[in-house]
PDB file of N, CA and C in Angstrom:
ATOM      1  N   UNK A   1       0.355  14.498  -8.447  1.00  0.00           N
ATOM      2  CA  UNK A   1       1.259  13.967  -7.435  1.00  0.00           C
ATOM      3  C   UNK A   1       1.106  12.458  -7.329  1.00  0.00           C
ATOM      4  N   UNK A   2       2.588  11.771  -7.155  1.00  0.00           N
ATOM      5  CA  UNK A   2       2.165  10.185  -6.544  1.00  0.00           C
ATOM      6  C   UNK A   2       2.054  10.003  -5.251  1.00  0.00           C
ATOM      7  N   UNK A   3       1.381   8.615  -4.653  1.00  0.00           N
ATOM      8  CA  UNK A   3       1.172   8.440  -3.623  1.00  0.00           C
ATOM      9  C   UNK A   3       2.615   8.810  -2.513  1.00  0.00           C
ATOM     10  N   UNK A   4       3.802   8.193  -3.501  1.00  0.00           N
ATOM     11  CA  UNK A   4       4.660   8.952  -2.181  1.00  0.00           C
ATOM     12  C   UNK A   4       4.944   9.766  -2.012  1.00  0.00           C
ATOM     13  N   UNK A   5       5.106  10.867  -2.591  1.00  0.00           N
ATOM     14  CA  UNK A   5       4.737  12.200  -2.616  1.00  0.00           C
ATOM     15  C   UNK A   5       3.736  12.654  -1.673  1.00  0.00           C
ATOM     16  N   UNK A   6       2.491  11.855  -1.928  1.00  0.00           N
ATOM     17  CA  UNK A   6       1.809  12.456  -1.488  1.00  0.00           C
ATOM     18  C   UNK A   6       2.412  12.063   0.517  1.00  0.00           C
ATOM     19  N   UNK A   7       2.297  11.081   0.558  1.00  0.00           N
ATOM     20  CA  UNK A   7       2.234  10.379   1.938  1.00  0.00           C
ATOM     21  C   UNK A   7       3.404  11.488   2.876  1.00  0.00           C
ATOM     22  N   UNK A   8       4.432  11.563   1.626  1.00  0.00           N
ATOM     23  CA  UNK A   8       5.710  12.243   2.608  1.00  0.00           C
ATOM     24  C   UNK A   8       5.253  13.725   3.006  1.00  0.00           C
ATOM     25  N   UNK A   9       4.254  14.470   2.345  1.00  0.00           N
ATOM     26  CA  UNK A   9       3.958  15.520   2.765  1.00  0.00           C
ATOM     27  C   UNK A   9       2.995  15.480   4.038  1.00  0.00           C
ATOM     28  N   UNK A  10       2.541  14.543   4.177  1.00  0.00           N
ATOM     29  CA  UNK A  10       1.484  14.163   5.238  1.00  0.00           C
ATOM     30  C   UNK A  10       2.102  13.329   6.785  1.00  0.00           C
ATOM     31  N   UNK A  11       3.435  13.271   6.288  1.00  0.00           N
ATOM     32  CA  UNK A  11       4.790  13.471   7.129  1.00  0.00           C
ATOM     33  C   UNK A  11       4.651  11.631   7.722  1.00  0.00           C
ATOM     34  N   UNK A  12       4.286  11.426   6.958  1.00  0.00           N
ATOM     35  CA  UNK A  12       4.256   9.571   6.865  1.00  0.00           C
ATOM     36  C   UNK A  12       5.946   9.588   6.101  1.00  0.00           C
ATOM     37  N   UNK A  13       6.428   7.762   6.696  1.00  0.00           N
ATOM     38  CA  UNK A  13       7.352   7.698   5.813  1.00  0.00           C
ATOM     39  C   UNK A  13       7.219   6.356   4.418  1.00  0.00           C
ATOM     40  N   UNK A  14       6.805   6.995   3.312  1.00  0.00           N
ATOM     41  CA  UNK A  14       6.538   6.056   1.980  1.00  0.00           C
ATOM     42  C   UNK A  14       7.808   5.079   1.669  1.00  0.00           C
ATOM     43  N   UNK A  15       7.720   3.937   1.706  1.00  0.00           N
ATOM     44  CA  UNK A  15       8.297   2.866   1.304  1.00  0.00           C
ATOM     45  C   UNK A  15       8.288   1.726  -0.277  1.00  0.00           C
ATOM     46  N   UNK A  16       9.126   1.193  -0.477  1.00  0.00           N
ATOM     47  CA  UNK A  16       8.804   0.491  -1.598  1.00  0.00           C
ATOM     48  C   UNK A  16       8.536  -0.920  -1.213  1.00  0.00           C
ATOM     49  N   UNK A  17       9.128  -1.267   0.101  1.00  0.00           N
ATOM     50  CA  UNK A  17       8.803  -2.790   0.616  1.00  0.00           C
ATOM     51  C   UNK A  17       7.689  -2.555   1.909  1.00  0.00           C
ATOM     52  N   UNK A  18       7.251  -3.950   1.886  1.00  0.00           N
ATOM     53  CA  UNK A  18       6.268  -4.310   2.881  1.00  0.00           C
ATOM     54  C   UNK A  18       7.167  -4.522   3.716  1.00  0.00           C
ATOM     55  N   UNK A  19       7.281  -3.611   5.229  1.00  0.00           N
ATOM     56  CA  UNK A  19       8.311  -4.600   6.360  1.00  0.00           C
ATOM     57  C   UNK A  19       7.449  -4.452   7.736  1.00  0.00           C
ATOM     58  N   UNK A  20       7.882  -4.604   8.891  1.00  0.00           N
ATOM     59  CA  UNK A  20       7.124  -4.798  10.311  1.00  0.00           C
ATOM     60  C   UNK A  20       6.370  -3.681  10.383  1.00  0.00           C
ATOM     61  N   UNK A  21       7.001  -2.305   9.640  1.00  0.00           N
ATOM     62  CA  UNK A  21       6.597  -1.108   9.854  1.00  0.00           C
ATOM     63  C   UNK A  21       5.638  -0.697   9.317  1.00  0.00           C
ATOM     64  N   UNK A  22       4.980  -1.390   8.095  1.00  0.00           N
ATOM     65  CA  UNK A  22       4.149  -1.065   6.963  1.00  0.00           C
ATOM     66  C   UNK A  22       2.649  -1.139   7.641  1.00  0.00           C
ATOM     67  N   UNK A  23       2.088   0.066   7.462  1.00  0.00           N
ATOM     68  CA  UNK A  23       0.624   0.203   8.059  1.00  0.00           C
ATOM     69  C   UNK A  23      -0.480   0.215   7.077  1.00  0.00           C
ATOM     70  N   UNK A  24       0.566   0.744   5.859  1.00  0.00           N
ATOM     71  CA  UNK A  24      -0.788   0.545   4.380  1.00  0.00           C
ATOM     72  C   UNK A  24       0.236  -0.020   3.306  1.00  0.00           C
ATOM     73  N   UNK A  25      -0.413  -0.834   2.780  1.00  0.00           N
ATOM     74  CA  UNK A  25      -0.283  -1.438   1.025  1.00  0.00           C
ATOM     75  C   UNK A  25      -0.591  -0.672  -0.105  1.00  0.00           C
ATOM     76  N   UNK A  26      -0.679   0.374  -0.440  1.00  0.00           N
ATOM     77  CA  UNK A  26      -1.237   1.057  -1.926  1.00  0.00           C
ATOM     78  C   UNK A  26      -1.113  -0.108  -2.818  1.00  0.00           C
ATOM     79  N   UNK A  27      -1.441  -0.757  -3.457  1.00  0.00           N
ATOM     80  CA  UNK A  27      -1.933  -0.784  -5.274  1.00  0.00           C
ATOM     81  C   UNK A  27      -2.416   0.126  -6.304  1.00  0.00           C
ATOM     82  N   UNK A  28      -1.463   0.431  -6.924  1.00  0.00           N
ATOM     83  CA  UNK A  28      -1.417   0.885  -8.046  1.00  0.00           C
ATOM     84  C   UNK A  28      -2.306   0.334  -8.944  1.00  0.00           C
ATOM     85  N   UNK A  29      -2.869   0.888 -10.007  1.00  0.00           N
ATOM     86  CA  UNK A  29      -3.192  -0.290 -11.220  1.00  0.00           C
ATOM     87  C   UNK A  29      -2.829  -0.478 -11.795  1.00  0.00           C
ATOM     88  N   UNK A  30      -1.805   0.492 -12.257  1.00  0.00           N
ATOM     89  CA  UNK A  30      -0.405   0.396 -13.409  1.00  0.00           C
ATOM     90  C   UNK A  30       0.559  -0.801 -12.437  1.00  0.00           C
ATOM     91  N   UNK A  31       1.138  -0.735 -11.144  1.00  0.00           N
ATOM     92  CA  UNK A  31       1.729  -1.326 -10.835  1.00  0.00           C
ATOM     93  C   UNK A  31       1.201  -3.074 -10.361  1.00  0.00           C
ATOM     94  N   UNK A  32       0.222  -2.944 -10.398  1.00  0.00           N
ATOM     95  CA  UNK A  32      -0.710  -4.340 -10.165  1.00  0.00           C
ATOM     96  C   UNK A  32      -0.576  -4.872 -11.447  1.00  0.00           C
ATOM     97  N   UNK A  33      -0.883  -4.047 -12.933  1.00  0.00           N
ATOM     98  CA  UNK A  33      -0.735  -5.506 -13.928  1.00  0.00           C
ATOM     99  C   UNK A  33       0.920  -5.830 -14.046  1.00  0.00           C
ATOM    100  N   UNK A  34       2.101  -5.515 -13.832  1.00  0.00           N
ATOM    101  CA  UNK A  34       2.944  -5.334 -14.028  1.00  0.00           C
ATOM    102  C   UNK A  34       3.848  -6.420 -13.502  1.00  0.00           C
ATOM    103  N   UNK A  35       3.453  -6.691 -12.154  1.00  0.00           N
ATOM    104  CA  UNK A  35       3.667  -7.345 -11.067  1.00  0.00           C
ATOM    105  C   UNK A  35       2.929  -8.531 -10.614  1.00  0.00           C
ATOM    106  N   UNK A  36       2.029  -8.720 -11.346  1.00  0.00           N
ATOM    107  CA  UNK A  36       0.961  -9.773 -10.757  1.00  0.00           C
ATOM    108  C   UNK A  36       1.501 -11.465 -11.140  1.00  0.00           C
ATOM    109  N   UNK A  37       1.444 -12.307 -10.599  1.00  0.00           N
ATOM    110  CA  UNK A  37       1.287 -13.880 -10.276  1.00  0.00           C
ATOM    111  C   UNK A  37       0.642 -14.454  -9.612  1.00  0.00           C
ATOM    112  N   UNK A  38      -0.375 -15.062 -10.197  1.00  0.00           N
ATOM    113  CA  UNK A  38      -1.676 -15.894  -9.570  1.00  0.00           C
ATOM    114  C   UNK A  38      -2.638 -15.127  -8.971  1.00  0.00           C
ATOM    115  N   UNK A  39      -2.607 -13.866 -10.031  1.00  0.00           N
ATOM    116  CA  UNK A  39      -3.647 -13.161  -9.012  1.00  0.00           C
ATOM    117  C   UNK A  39      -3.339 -12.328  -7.996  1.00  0.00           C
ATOM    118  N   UNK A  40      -1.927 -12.115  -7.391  1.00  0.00           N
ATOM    119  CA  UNK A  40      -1.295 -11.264  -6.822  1.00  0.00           C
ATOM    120  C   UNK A  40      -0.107 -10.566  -6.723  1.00  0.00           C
ATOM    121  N   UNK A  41      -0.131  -9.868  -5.915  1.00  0.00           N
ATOM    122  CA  UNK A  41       1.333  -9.310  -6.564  1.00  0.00           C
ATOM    123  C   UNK A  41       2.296 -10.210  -5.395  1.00  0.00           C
ATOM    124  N   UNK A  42       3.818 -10.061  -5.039  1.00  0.00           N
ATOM    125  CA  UNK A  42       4.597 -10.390  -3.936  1.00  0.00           C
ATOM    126  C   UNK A  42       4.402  -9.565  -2.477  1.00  0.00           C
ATOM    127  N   UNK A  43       3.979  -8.648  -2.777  1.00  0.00           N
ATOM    128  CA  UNK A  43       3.922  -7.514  -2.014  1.00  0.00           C
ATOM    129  C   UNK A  43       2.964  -7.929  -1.087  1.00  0.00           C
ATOM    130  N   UNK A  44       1.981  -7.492  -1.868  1.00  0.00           N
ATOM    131  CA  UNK A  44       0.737  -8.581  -1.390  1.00  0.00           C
ATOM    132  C   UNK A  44       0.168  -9.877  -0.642  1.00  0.00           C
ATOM    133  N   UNK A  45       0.860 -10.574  -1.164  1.00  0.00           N
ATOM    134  CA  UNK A  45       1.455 -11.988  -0.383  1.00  0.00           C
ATOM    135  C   UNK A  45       1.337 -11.981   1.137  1.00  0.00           C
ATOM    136  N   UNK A  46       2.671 -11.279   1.030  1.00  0.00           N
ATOM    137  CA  UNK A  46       3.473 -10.709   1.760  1.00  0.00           C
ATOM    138  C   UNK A  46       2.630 -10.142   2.926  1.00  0.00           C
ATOM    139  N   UNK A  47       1.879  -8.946   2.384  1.00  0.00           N
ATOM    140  CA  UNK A  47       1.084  -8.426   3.506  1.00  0.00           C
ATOM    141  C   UNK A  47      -0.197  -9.036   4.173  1.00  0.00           C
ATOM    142  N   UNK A  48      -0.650  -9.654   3.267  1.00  0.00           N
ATOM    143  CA  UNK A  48      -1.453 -10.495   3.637  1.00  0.00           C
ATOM    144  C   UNK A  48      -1.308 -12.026   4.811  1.00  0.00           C
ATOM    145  N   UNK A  49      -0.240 -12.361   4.594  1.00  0.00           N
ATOM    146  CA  UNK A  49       0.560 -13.433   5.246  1.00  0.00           C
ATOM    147  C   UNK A  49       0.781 -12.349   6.931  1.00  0.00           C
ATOM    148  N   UNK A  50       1.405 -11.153   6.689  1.00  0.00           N
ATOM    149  CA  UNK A  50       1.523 -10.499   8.194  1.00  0.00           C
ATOM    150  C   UNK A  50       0.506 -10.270   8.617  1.00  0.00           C
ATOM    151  N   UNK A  51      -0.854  -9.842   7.974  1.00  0.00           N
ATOM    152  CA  UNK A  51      -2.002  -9.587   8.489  1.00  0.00           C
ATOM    153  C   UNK A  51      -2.452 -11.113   8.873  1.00  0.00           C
ATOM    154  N   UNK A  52      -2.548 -11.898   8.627  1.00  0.00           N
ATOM    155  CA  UNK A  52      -2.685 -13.563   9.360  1.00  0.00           C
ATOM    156  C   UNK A  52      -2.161 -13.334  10.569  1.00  0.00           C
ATOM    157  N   UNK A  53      -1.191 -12.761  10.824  1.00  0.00           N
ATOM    158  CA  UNK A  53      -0.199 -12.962  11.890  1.00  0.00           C
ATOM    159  C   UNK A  53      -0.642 -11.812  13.118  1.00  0.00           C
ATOM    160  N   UNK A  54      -1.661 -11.023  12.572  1.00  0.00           N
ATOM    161  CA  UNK A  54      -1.502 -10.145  13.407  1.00  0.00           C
ATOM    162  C   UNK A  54      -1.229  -8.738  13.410  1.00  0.00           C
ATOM    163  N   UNK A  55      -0.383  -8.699  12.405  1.00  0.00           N
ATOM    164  CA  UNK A  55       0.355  -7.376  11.948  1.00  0.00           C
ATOM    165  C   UNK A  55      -0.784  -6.095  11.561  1.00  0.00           C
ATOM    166  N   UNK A  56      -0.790  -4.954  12.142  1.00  0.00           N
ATOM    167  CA  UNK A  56      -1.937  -3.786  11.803  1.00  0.00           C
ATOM    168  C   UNK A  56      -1.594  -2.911  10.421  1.00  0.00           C
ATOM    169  N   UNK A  57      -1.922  -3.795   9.417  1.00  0.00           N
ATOM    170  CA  UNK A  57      -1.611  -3.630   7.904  1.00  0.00           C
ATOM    171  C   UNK A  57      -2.784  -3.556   7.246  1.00  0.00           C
ATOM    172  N   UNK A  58      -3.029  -2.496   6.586  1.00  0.00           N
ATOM    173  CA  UNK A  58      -4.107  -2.615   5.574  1.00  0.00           C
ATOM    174  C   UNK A  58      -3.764  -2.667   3.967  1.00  0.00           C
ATOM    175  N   UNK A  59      -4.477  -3.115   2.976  1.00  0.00           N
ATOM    176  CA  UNK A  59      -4.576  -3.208   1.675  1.00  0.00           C
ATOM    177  C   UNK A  59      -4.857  -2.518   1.536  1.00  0.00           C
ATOM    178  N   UNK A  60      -4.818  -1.178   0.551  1.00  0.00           N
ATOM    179  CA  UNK A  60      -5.667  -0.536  -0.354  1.00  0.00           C
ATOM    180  C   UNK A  60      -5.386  -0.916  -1.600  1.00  0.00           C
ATOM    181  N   UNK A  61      -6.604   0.018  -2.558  1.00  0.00           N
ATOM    182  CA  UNK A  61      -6.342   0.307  -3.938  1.00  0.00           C
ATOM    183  C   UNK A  61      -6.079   1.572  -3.922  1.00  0.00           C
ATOM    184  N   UNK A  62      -5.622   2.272  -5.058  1.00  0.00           N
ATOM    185  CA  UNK A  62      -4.973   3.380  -5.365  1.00  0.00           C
ATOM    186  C   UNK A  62      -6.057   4.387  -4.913  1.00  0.00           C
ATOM    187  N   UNK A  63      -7.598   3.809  -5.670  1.00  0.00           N
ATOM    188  CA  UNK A  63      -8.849   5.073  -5.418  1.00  0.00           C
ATOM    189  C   UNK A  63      -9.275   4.390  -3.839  1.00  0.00           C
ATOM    190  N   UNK A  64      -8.875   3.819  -3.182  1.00  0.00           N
ATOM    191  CA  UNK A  64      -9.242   3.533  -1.906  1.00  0.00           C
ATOM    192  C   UNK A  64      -8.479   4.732  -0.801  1.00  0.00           C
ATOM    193  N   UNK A  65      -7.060   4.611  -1.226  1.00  0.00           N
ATOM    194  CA  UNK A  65      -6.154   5.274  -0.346  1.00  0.00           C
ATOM    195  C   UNK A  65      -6.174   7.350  -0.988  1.00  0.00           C
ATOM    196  N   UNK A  66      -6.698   7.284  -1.861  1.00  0.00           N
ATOM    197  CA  UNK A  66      -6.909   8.784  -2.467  1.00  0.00           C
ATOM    198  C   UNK A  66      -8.516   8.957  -1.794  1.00  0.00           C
ATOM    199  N   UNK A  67      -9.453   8.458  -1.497  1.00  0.00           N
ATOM    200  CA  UNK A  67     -10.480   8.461  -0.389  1.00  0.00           C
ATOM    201  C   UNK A  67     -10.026   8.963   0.870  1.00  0.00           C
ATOM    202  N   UNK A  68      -9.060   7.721   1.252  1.00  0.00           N
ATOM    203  CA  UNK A  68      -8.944   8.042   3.120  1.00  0.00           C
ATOM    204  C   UNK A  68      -8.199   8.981   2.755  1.00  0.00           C
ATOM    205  N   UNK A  69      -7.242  10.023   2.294  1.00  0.00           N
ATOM    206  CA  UNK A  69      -6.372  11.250   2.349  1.00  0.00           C
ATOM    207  C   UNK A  69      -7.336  12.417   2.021  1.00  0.00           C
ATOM    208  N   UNK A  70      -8.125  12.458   1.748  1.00  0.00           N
ATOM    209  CA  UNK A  70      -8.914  13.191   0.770  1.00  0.00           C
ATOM    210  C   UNK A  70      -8.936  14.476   1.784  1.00  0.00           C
ATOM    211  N   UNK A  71      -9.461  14.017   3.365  1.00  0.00           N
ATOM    212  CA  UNK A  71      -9.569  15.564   3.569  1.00  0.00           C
ATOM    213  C   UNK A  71      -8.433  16.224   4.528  1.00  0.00           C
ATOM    214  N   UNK A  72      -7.182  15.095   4.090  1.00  0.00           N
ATOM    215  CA  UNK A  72      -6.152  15.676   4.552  1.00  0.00           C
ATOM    216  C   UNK A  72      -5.161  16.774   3.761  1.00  0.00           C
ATOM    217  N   UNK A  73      -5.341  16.116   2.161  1.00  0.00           N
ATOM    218  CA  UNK A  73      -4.769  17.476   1.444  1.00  0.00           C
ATOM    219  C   UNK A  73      -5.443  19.048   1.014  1.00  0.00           C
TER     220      UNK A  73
END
């Protein structure tokens, strides 16, 4: 299963953009080399810049966010 897959069964709603609503970041590692500039992706940036601000956003990595679900599936 992928992460959005997974998330939508866990009755979260999975997104492809970072917006006000975004509470987690997944990184991929397939999608991290793919996407990357200077070391980051846009996404990233992005979330990182709202978390400056305040915003209750976390980063993961792919085996970070397959951890915190772990004893939900």
């Amino acid at each position: 299963l992928n992460a959005f897959q997974i998330v939508a069964d866990l009755g979260a709603t999975p997104q492809d953009s970072v917006t006000k609503k975004t509470n987690f970041l997944v990184i991929g590692k397939a999608d991290f080399v793919k996407s990357v500039k200077e070391g980051k992706t846009s996404k990233m940036k992005k979330a990182e810049s709202m978390i400056a601000k305040g915003s209750d956003l976390a980063i993961l990595s792919e085996d970070a966010f397959f951890d915190l679900i772990a004893d939900y599936r």
